[in-house]
N, C-alpha and C. Protein backbone atom coordinates (compact mmCIF):
# COMPACT_ATOMS: atom_id res chain seq x y z
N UNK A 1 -83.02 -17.73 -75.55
CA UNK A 1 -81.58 -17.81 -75.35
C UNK A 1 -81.09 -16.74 -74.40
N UNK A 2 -81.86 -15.55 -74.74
CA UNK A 2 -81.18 -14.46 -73.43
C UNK A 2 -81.41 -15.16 -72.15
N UNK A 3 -82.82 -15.51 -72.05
CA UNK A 3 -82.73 -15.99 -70.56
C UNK A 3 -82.16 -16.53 -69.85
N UNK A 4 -81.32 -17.75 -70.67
CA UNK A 4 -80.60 -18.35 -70.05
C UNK A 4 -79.41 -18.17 -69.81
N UNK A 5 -79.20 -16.81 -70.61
CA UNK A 5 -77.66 -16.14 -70.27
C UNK A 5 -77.51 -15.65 -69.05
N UNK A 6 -79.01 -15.09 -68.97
CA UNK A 6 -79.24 -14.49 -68.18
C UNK A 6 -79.28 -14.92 -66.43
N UNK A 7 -79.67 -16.25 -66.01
CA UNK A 7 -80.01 -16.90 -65.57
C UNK A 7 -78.57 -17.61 -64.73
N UNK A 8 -77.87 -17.66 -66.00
CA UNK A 8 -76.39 -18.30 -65.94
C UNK A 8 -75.58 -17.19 -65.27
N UNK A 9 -75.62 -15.98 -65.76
CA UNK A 9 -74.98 -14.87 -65.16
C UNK A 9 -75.59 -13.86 -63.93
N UNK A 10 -76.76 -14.08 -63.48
CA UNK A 10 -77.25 -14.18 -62.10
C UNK A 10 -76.57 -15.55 -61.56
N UNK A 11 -76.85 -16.34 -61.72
CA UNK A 11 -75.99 -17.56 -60.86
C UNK A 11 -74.75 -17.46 -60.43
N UNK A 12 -73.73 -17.18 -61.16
CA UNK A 12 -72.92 -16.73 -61.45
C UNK A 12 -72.62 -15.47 -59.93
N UNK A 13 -73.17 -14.20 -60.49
CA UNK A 13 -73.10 -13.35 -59.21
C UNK A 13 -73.20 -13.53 -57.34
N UNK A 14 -74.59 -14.55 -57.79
CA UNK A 14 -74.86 -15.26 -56.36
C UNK A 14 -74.14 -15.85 -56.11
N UNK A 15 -72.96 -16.76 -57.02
CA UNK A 15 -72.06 -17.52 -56.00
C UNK A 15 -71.32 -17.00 -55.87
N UNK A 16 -70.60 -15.45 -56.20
CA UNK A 16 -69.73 -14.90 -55.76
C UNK A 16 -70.07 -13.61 -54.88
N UNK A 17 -71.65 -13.26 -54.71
CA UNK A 17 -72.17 -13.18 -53.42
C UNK A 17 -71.74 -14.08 -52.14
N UNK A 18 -71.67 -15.35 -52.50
CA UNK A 18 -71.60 -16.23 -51.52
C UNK A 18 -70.81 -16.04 -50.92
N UNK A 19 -69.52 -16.27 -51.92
CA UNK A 19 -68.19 -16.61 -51.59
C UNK A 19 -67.55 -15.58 -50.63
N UNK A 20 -68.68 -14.09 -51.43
CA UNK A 20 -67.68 -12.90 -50.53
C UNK A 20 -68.34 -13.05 -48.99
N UNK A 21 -69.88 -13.36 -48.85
CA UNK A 21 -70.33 -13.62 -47.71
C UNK A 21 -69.62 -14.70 -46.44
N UNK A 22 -68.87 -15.59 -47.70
CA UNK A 22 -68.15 -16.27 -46.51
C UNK A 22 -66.55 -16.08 -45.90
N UNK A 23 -66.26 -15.24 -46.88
CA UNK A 23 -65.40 -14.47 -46.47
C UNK A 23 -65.19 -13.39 -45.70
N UNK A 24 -66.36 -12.96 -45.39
CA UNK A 24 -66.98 -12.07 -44.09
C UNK A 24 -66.89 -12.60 -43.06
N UNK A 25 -68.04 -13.65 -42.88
CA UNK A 25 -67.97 -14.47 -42.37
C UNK A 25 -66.55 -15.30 -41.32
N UNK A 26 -65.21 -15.80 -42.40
CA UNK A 26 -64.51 -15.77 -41.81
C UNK A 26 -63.34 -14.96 -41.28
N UNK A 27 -63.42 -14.10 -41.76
CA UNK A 27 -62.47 -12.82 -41.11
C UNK A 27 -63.24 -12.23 -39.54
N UNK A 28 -64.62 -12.76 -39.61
CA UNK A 28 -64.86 -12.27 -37.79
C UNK A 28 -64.20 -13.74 -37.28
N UNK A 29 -64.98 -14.79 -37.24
CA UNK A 29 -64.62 -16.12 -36.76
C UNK A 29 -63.30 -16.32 -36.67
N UNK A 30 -62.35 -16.25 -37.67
CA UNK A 30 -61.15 -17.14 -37.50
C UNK A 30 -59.90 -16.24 -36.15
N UNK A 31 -59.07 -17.15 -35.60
CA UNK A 31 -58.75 -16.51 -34.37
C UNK A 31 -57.64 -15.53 -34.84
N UNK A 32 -56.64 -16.02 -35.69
CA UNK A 32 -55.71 -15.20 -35.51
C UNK A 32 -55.55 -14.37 -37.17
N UNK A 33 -54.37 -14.05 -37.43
CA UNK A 33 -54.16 -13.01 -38.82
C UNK A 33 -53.73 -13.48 -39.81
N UNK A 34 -53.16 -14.91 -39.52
CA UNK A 34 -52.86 -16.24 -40.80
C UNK A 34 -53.92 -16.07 -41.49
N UNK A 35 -54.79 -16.60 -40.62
CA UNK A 35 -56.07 -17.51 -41.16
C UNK A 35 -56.52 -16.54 -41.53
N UNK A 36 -57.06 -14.90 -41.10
CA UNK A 36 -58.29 -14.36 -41.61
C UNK A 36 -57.46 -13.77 -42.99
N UNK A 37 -56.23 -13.90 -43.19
CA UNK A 37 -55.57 -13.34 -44.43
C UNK A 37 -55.93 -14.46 -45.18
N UNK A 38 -56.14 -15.83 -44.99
CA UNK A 38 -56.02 -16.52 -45.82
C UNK A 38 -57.61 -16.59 -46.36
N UNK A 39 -58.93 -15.77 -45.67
CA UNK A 39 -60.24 -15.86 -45.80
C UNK A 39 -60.63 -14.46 -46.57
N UNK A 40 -59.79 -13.79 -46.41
CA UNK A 40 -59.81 -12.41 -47.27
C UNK A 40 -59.13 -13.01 -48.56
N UNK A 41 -58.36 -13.16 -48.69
CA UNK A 41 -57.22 -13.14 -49.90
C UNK A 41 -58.30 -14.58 -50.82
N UNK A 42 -58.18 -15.47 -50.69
CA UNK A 42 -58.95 -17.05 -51.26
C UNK A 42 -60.38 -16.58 -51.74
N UNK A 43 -60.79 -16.65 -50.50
CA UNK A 43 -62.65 -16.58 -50.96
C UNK A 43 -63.05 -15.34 -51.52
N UNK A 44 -62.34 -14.17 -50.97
CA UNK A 44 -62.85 -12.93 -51.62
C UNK A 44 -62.66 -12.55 -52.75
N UNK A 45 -61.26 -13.22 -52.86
CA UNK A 45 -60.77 -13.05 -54.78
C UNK A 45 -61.79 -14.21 -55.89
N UNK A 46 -62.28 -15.33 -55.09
CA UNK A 46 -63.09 -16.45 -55.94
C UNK A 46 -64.85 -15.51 -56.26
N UNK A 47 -65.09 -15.18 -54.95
CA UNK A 47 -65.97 -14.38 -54.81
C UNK A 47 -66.13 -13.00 -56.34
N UNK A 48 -65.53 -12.31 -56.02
CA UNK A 48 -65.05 -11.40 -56.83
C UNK A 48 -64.71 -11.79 -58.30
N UNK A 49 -64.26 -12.44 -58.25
CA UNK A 49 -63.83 -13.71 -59.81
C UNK A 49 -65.29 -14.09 -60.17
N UNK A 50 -65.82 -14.44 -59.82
CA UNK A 50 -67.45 -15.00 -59.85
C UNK A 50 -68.49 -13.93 -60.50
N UNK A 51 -68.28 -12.71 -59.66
CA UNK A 51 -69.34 -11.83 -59.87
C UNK A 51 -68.80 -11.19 -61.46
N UNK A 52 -67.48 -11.01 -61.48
CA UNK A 52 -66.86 -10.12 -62.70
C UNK A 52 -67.37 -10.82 -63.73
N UNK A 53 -67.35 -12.44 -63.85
CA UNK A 53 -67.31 -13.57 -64.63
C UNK A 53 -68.88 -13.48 -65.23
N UNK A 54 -69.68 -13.37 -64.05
CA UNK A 54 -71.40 -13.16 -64.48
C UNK A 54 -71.70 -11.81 -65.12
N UNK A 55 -70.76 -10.82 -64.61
CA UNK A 55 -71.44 -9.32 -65.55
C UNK A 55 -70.07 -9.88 -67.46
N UNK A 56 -69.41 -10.03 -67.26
CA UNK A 56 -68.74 -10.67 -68.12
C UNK A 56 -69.55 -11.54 -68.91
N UNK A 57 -70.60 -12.40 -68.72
CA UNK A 57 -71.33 -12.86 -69.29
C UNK A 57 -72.70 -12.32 -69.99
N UNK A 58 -73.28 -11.64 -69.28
CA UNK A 58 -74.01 -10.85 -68.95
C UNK A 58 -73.93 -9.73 -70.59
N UNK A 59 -72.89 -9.09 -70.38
CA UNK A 59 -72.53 -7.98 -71.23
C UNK A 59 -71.95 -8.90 -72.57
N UNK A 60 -71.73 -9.89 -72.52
CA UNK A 60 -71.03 -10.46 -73.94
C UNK A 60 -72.21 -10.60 -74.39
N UNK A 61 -73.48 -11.72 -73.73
CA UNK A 61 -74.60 -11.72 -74.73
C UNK A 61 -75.52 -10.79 -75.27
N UNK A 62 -75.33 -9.84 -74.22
CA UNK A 62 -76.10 -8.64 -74.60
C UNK A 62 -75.83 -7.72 -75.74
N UNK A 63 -74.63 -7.47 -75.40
CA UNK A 63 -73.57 -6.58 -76.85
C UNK A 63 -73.40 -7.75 -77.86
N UNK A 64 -73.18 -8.37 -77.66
CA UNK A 64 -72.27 -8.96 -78.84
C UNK A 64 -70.77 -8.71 -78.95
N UNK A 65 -70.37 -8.54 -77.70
CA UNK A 65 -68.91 -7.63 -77.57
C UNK A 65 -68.18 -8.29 -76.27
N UNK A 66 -66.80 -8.48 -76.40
CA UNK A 66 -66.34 -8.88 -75.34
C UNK A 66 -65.68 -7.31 -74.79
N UNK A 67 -66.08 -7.22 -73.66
CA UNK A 67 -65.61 -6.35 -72.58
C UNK A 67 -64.20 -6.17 -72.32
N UNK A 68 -63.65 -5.90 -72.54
CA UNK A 68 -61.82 -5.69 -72.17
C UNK A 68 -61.99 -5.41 -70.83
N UNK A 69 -62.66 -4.23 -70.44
CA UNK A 69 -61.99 -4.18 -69.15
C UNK A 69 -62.66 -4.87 -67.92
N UNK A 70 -63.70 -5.93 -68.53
CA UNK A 70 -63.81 -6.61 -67.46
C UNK A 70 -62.91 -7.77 -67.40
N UNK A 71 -62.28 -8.24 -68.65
CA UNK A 71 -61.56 -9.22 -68.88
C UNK A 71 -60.11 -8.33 -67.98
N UNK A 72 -59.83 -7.47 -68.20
CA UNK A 72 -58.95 -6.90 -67.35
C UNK A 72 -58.71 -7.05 -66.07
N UNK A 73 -60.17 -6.65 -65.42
CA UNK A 73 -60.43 -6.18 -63.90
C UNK A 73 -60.13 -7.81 -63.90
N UNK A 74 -60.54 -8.94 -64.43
CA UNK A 74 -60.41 -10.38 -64.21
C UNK A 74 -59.12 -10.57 -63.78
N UNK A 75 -58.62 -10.56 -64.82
CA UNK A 75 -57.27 -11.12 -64.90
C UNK A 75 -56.52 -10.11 -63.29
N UNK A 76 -56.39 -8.86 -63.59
CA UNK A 76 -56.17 -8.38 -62.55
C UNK A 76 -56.32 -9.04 -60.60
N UNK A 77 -57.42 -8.93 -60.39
CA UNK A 77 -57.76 -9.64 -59.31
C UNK A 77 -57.28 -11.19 -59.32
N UNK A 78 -57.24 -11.97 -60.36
CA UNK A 78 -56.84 -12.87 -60.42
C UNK A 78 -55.24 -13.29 -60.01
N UNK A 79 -54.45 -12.17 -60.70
CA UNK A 79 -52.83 -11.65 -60.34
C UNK A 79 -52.51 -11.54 -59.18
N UNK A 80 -53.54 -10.25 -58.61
CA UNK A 80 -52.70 -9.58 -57.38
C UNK A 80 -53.38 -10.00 -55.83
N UNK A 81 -54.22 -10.87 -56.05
CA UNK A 81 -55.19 -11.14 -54.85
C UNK A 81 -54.21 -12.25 -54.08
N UNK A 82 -53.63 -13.48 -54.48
CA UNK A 82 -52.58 -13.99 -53.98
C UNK A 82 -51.76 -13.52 -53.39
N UNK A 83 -50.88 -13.16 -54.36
CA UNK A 83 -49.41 -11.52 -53.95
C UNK A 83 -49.97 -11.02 -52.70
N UNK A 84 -50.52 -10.43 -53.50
CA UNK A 84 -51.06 -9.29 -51.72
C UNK A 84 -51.22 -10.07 -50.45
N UNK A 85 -52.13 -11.59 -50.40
CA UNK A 85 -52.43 -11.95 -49.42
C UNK A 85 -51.00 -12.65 -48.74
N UNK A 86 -49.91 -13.09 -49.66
CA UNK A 86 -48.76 -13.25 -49.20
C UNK A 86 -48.29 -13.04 -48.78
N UNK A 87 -48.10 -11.55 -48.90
CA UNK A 87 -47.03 -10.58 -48.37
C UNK A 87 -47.70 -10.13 -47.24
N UNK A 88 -49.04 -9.67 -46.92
CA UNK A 88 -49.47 -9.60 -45.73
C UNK A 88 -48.93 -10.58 -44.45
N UNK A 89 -49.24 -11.77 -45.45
CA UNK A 89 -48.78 -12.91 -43.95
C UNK A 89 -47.36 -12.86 -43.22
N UNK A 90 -46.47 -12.86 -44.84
CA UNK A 90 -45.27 -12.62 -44.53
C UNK A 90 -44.84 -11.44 -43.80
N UNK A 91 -45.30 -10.32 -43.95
CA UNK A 91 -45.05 -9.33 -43.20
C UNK A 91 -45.60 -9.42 -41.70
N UNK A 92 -46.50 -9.58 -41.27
CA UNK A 92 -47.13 -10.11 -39.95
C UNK A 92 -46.41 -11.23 -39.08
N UNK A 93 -45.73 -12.14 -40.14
CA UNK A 93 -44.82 -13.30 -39.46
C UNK A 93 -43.42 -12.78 -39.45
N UNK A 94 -42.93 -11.48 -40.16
CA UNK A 94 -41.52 -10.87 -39.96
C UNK A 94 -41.69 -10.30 -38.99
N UNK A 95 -42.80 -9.65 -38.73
CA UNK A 95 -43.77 -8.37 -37.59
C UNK A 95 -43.27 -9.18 -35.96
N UNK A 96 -43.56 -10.51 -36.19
CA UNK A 96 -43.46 -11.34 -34.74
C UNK A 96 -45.33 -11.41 -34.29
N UNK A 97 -46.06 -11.12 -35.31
CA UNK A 97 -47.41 -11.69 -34.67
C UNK A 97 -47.47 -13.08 -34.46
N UNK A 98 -48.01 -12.98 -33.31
CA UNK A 98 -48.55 -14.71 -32.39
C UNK A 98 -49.14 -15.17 -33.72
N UNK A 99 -49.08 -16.61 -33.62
CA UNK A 99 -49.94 -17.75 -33.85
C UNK A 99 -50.91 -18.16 -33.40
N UNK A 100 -51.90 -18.75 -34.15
CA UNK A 100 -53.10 -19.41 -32.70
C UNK A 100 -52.03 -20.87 -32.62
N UNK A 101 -52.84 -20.72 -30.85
CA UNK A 101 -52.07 -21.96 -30.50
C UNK A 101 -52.66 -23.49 -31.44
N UNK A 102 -53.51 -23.50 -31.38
CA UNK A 102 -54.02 -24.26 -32.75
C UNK A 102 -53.61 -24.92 -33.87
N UNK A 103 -52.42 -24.07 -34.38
CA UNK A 103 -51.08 -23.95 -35.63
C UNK A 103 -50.42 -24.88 -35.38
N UNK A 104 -50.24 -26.40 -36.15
CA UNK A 104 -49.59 -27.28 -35.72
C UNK A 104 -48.34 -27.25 -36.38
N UNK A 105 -48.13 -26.59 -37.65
CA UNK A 105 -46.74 -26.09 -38.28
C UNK A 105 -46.57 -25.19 -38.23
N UNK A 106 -45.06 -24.75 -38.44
CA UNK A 106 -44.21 -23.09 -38.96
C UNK A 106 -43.61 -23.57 -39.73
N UNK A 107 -43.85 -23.58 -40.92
CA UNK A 107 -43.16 -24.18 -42.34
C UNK A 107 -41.82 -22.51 -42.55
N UNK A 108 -41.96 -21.55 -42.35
CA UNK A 108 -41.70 -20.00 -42.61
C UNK A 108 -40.35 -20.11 -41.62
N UNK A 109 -40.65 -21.04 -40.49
CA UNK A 109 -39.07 -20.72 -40.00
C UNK A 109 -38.17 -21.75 -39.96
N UNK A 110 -38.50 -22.93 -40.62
CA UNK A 110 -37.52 -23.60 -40.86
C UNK A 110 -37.10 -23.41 -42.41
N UNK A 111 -37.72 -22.49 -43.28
CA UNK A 111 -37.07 -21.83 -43.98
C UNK A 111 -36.07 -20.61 -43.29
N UNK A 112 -36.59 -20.12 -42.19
CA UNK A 112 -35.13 -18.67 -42.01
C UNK A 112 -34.29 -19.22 -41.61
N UNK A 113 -34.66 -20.60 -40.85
CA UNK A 113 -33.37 -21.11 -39.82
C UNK A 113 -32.52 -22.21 -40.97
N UNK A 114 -32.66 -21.97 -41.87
CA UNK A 114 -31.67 -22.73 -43.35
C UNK A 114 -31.18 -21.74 -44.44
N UNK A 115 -31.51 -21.03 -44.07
CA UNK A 115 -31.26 -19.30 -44.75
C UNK A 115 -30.77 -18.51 -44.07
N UNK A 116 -30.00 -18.72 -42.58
CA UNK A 116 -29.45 -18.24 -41.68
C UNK A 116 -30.06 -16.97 -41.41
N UNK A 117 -31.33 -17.07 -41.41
CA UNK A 117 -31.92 -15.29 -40.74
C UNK A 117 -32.81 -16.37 -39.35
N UNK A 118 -33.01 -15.25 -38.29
CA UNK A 118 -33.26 -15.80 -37.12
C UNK A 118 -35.01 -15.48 -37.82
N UNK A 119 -35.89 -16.73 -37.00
CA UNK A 119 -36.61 -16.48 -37.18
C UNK A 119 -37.91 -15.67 -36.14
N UNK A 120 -38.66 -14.87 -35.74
CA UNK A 120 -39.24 -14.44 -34.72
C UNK A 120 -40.02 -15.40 -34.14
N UNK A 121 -40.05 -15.16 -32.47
CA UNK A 121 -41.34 -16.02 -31.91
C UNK A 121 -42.35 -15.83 -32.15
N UNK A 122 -43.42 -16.73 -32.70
CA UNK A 122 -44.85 -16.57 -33.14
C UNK A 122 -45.46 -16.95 -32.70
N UNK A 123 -44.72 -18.11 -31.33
CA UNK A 123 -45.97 -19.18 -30.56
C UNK A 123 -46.52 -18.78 -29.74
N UNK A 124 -47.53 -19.00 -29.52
CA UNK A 124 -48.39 -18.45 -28.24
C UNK A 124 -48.16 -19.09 -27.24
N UNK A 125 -47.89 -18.94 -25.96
CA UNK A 125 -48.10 -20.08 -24.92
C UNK A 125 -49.14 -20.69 -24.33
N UNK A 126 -49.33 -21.71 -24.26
CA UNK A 126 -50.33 -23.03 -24.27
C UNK A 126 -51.60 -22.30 -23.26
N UNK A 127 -51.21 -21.19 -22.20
CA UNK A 127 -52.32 -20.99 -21.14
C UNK A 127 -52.99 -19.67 -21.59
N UNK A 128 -52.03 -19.43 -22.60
CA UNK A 128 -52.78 -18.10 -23.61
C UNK A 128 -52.10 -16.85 -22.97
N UNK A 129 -52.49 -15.58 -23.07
CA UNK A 129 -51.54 -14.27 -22.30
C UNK A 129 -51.75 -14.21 -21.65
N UNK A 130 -50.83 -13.40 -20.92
CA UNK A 130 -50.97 -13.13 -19.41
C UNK A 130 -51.54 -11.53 -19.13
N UNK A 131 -52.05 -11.58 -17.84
CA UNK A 131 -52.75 -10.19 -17.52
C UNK A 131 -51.85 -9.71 -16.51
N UNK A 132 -52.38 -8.57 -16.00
CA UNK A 132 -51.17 -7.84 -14.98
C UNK A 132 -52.43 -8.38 -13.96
């Protein structure tokens, strides 16, 4: 029976090895600060959720004890990994950072422009920046 706790909670780690690997992964690749917020914040918190979940397992069969503060650190990351990645975006899109041209919506400013706050330019232009 350990083994297979065991087994289960290595599995467990590796896919949140994965997850954080692909969240590496896309924070070089993706072009602009939407997207790599949205590859930090998603996969790294599932990632992270994964691994806590396998030592969480891990330590229940072993002790005979449920862990509080991994159930903590859980819940925690679980809370604030969204939030945070929110407010990053939002702040970056108050900031006036470009868009990739790519971005076929701005859902964010036809909320300011119905909420009467102006909203910043974020579009890139189609031939990309200009050089001196």
């Amino acid at each position: 029976m350990a083994t297979i706790v065991e087994w289960i909670s290595a599995l467990l780690a590796l896919a949140g090895a994965v997850f954080c690997a692909i969240s590496a992964f896309g924070l070089i690749r993706l072009p602009d600060v939407y997207l790599r917020s949205h590859a930090a914040t998603k996969s790294a918190a599932l990632g992270v959720l994964f691994i806590l979940g396998g030592a969480f397992v891990y330590f229940w069969a072993a002790d005979g004890e449920i862990d509080v503060k991994l159930l903590l650190a859980i819940v925690f990351v679980f809370l604030t990994s969204p939030v945070a990645g929110h407010l990053n975006g939002r702040a970056a899109y108050r900031s006036g950072v470009k868009m990739w041209t790519g971005s076929v919506r701005d859902d964010f400013k036809d909320v300011l422009e119905q909420a009467g706050t102006p909203a910043p330019d974020t579009t890139l232009e189609k031939e990309g920046p200009k050089r001196p």
